[in-house]
Protein backbone atom coordinates (compact mmCIF):
# COMPACT_ATOMS: atom_id res chain seq x y z
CA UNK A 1 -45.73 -4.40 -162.70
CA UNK A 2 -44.18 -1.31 -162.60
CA UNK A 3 -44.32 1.59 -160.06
CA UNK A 4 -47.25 2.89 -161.21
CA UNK A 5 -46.49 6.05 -162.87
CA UNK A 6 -45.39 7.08 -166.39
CA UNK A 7 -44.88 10.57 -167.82
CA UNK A 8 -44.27 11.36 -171.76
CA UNK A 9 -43.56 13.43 -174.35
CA UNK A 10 -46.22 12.93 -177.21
CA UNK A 11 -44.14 14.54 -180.45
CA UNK A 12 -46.19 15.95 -183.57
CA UNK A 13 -44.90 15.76 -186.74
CA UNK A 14 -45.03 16.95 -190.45
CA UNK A 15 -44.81 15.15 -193.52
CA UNK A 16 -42.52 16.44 -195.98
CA UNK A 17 -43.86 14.40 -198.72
CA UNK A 18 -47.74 12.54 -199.38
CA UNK A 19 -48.56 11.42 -202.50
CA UNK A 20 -51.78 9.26 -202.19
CA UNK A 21 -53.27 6.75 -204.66
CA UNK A 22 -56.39 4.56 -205.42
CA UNK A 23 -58.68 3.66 -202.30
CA UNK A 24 -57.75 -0.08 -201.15
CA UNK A 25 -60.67 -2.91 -200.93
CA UNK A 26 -60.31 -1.96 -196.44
CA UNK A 27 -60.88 1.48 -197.23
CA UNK A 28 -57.65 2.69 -196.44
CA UNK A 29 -55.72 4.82 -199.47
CA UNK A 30 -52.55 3.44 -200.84
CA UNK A 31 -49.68 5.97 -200.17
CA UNK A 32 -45.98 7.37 -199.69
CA UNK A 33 -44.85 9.85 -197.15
CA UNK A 34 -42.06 11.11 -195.28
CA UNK A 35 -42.41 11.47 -191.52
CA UNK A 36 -39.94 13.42 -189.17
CA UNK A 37 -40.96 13.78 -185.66
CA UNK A 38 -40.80 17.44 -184.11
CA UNK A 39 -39.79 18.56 -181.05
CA UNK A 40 -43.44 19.95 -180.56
CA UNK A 41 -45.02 17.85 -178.06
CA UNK A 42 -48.12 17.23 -176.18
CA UNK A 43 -47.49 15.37 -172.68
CA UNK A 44 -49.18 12.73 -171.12
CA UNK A 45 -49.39 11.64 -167.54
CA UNK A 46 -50.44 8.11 -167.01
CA UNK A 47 -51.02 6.77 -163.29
CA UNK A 48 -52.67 3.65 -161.65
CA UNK A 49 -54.84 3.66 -158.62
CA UNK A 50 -56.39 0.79 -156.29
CA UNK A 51 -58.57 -1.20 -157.99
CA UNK A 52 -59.17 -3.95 -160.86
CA UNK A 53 -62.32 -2.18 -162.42
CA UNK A 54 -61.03 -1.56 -165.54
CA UNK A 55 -62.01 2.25 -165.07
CA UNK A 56 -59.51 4.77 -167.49
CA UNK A 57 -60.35 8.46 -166.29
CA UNK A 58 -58.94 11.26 -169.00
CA UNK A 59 -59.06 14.70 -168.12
CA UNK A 60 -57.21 17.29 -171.05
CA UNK A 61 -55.98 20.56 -170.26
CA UNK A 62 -55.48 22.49 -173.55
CA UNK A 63 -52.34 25.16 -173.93
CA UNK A 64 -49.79 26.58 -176.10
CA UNK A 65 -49.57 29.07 -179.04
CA UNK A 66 -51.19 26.94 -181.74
CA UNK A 67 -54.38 26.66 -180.02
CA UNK A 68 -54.75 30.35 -179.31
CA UNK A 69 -56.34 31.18 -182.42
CA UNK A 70 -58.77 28.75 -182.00
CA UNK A 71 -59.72 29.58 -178.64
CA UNK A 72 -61.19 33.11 -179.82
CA UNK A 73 -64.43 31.99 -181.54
CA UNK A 74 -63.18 28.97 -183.01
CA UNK A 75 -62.68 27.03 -180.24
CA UNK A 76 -62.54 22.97 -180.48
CA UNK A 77 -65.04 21.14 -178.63
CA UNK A 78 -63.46 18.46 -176.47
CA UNK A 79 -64.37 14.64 -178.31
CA UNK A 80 -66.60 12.68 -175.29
CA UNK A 81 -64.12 10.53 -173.56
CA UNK A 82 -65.15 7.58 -174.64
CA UNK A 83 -64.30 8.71 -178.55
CA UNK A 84 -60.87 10.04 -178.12
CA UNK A 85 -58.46 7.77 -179.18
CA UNK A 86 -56.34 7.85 -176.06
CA UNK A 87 -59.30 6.10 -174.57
CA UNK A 88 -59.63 4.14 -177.39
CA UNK A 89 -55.68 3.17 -177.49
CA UNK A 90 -56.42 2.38 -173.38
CA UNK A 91 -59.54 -0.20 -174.10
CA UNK A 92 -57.76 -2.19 -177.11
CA UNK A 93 -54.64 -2.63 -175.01
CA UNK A 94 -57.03 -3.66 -171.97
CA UNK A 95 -58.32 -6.23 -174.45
CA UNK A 96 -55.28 -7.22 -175.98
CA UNK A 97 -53.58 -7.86 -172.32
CA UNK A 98 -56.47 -8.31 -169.77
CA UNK A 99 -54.59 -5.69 -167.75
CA UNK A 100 -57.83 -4.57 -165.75
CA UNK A 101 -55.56 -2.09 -162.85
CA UNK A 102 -57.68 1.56 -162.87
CA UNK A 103 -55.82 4.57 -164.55
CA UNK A 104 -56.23 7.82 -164.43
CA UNK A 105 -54.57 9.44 -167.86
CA UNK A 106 -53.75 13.51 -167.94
CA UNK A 107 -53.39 15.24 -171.24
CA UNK A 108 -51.72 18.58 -171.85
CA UNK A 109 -52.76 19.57 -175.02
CA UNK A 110 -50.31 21.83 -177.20
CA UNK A 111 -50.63 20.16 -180.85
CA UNK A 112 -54.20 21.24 -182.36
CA UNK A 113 -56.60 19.13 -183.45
CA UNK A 114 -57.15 18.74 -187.33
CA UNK A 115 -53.66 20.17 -187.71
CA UNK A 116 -52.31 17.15 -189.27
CA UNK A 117 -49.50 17.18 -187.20
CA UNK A 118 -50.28 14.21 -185.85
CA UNK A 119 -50.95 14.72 -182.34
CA UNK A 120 -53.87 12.29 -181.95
CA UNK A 121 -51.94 9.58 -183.10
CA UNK A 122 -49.00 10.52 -180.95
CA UNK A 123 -51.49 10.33 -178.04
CA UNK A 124 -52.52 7.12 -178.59
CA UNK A 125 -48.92 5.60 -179.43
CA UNK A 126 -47.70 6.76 -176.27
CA UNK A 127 -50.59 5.54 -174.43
CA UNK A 128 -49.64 1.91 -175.74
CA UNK A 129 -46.20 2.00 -174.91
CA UNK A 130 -47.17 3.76 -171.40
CA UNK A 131 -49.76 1.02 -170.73
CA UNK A 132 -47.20 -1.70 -171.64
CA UNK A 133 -44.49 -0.58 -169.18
CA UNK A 134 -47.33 -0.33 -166.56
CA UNK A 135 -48.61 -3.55 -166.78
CA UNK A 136 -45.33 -5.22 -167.40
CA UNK A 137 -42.31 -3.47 -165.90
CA UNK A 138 -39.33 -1.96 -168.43
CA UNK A 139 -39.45 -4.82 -170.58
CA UNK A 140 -43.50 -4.65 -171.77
CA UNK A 141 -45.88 -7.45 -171.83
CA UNK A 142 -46.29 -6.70 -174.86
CA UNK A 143 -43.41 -7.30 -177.82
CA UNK A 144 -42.96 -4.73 -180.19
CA UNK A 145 -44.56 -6.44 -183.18
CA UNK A 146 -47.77 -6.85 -181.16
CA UNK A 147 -47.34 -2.95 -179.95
CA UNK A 148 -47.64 -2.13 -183.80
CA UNK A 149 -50.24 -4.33 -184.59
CA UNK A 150 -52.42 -2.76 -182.02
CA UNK A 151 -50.74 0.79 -183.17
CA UNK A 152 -52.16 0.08 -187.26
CA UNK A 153 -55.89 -0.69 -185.66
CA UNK A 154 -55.58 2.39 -184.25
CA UNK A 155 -54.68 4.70 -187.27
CA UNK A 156 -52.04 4.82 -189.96
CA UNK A 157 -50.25 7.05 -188.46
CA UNK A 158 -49.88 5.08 -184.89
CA UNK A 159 -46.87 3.24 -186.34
CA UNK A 160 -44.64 5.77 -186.92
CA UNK A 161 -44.73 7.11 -183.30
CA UNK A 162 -44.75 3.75 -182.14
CA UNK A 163 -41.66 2.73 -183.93
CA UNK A 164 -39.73 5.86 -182.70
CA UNK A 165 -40.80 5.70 -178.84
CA UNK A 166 -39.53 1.71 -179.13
CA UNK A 167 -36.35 2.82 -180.28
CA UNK A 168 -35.09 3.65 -177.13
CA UNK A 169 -33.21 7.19 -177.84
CA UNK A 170 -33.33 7.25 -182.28
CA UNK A 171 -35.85 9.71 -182.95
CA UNK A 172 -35.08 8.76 -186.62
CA UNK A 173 -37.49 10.16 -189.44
CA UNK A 174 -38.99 7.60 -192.00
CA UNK A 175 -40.69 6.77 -195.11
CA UNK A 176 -43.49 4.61 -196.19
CA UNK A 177 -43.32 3.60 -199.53
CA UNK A 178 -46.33 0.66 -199.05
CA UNK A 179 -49.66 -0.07 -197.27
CA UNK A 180 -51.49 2.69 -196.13
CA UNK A 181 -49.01 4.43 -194.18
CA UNK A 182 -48.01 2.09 -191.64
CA UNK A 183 -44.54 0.02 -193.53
CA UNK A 184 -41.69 2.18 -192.86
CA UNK A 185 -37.72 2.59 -193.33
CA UNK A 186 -36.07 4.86 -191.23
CA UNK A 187 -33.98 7.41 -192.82
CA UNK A 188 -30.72 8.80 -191.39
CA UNK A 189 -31.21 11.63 -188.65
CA UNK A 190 -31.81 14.92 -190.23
CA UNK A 191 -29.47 17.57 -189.75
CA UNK A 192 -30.01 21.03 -187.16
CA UNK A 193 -32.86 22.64 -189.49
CA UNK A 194 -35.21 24.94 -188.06
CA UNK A 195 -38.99 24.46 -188.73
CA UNK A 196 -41.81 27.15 -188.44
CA UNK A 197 -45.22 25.83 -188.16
CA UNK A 198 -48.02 28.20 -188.67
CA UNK A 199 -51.77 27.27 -188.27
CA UNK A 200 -54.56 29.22 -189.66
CA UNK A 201 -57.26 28.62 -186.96
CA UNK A 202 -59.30 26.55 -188.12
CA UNK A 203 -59.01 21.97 -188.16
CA UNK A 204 -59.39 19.86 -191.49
CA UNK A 205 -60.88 16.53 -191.23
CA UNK A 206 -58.91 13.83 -192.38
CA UNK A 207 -61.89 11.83 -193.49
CA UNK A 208 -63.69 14.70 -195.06
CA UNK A 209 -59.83 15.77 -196.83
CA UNK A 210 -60.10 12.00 -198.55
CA UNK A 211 -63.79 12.24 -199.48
CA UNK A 212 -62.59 15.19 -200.98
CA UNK A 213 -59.68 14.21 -203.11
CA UNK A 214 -61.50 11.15 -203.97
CA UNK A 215 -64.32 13.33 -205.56
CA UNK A 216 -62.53 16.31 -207.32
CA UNK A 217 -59.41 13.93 -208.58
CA UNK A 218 -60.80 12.31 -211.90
CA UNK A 219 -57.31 11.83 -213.47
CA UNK A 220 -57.08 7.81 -212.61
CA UNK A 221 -53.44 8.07 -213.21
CA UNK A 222 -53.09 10.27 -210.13
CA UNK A 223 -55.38 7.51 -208.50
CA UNK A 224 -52.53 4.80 -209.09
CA UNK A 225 -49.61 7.03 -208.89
CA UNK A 226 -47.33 6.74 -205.88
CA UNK A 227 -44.10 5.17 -206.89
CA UNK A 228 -41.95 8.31 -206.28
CA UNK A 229 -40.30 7.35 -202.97
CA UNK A 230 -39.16 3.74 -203.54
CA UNK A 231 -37.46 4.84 -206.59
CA UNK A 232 -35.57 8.20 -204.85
CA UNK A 233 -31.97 8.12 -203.03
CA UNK A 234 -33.13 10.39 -200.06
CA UNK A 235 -31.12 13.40 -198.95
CA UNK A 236 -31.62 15.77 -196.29
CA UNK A 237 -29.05 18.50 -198.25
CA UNK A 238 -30.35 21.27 -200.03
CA UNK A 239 -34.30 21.32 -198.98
CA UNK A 240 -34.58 24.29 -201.44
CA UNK A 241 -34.55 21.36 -204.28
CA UNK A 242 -36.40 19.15 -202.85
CA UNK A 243 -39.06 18.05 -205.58
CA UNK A 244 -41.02 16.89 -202.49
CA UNK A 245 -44.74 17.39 -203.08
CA UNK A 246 -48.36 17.33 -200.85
CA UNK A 247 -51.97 15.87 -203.08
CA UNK A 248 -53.72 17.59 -200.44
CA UNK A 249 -51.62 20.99 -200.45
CA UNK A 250 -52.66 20.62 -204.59
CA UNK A 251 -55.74 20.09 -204.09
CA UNK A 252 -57.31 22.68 -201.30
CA UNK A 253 -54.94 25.55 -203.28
CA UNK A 254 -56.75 24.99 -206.14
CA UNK A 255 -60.02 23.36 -205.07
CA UNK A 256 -60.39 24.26 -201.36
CA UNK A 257 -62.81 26.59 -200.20
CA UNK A 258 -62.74 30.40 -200.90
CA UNK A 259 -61.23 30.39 -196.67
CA UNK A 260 -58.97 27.62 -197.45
CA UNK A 261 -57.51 28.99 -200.80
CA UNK A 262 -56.53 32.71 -199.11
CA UNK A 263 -54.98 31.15 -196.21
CA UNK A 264 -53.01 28.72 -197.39
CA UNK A 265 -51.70 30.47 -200.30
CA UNK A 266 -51.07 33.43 -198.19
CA UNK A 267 -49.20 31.30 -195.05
CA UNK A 268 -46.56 29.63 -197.67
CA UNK A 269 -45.74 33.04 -199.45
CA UNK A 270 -45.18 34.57 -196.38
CA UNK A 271 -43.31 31.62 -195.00
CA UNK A 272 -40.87 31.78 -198.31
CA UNK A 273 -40.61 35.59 -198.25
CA UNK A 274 -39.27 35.46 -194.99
CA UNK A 275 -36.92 32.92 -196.01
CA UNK A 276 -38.12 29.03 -196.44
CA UNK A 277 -35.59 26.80 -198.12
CA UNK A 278 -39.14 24.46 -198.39
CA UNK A 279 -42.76 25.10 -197.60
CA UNK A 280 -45.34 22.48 -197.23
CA UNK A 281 -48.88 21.68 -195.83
CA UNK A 282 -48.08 19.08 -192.85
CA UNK A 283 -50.51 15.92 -193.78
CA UNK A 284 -54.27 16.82 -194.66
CA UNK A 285 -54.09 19.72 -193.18
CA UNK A 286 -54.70 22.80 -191.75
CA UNK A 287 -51.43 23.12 -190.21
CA UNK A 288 -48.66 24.75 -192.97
CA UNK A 289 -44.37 24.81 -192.68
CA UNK A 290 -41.17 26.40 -193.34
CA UNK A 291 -38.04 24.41 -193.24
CA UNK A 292 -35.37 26.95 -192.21
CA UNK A 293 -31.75 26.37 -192.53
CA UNK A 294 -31.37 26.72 -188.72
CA UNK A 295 -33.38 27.18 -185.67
CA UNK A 296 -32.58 30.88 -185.23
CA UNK A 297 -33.24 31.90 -188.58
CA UNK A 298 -37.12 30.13 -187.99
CA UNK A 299 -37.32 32.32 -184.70
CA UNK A 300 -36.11 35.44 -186.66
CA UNK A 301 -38.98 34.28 -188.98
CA UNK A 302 -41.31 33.44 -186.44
CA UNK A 303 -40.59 37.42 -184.87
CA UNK A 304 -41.09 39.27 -188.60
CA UNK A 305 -44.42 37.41 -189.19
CA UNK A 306 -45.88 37.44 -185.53
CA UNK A 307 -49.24 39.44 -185.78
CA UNK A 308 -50.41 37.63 -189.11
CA UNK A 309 -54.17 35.75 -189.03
CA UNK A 310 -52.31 32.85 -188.48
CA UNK A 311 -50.78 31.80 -184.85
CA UNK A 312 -46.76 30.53 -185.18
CA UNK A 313 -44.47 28.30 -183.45
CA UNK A 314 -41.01 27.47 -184.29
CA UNK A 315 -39.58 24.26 -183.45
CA UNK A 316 -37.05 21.86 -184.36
CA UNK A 317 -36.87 18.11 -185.86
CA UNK A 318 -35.96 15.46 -183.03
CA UNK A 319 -32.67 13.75 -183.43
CA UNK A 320 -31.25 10.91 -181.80
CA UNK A 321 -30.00 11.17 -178.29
């Protein structure tokens, strides 16, 4: 076992690219996306204490620019412990392993909620691979195929932060041009870009955002049609061409409510007016970006639109160290 203590970075992300098709007999959606991990984090704090009980303690202290928007009026109600998924990550390792030592698990909380940014999932992939070195010194007790199993009963996007916490340094982004999310290909690091996420205030429910789609997109060849990715030489160059394309960012622009429709239309024409090379909504939502050719041009950005109804935060893709 290992000393007993393990701190970590829990990286968001965006998805440059999610096409989704038909529902699958599990209930899952077939889909493509592109992942890149940002260096936007949440951090997690994982320590044991005496005893063999079993008992996981969480305690979350929430911080950071993205959630002060929500935090006047609109604040988000903490999930009972026993529902968020780093508790949930904790329990199906404790089955998986039998590792039974108590733990006592501390959360700051930057990355919002319903952002799609990923956070949640982040949480729980680093509470696998901190639970593994725990209970089984540097090398795990679990392997890393048994890590990702647990990671894709955990959510589709588990995998992906799994993947790039196990590759000890390569922070590399990937695609999933299969499954639900969860089969990936790593791409080749992406070059010094600046990002600028901005978040209207408010969180979209992934499970609602499907129900949603699902009911308002009658084409069926829409259903069926993710087949762009496998088919595409990928390219980081010129992001201003990128034909790169969001069903969800389609669908709440033009069938959203009237909330949904202002803001989002009004966060990506102020992100390209102030000089986007791309614009995109990050997953299901609510969470919008602007890929900037470098990282001061998205803090020059980040200064001219400060004030907005929306709360900003420039950042930067993770790269291999």
């Amino acid at each position: 076992m290992s000393t007993g203590k393990k701190t970590l970075h829990s990286p968001g992300k965006i998805n440059l690219y999610l096409s989704i098709g038909e529902k699958r007999a599990d209930g899952f959606h077939a889909l493509e996306s592109i992942f890149a991990a940002l260096d936007f984090a949440d951090f997690l704090a994982f320590s044991l204490f005496p005893g063999n009980e079993g008992t996981t303690n969480l305690t979350i202290e929430e911080t950071g620019p993205l959630l002060e928007l929500s935090q006047k009026g609109q604040h988000f109600p903490l999930l009972p412990t026993e529902k968020n998924i780093i508790y949930l990550a904790s329990q199906l390792f404790r089955s998986k392993t039998g590792f039974k030592t108590n733990l006592n698990i501390e959360l700051k909380k930057v990355i919002p909620p319903g952002s799609g940014l990923g956070g949640g999932s982040s949480n729980a992939a680093a509470t696998l691979l901190a639970l593994n070195e725990l209970a089984g010194g540097p090398t795990g007790r679990l392997s890393g195929e048994e890590l990702l199993d647990l990671a894709a009963q955990l959510g589709s996007d588990v995998p992906f932060f799994v993947e790039i916490g196990l590759q000890s340094g390569k922070k590399s982004p990937a695609r999933s041009v299969s499954g639900r999310g969860e089969v990936l290909s790593f791409l080749p690091p992406p070059p010094p870009y600046g990002i600028l996420l901005a978040f209207p205030g408010f969180a979209s429910s992934t499970s609602a955002a499907f129900g949603f789609l699902d009911k308002n997109r009658l084409d069926s060849a829409k259903k069926t049609k993710p087949a762009f990715l496998a088919a595409q030489e990928f390219s980081w160059d010129f992001p201003e061409k990128w034909g790169f394309i969001n069903d969800f960012q389609e669908l709440f622009v033009q069938c959203g409510s009237a909330r949904e429709k202002e803001s989002y239309r009004n966060i990506l024409a102020d992100l390209k007016k102030a000089g986007a090379s791309f614009t995109g909504l990050s997953g299901s939502g609510s969470c919008c970006f602007g890929i900037f050719p470098a990282m001061e041009e998205a803090a020059r950005a980040e200064s001219e639109l400060g004030g907005a109804f929306y709360v900003l935060k420039s950042t930067f893709f993770l790269r291999d160290s």
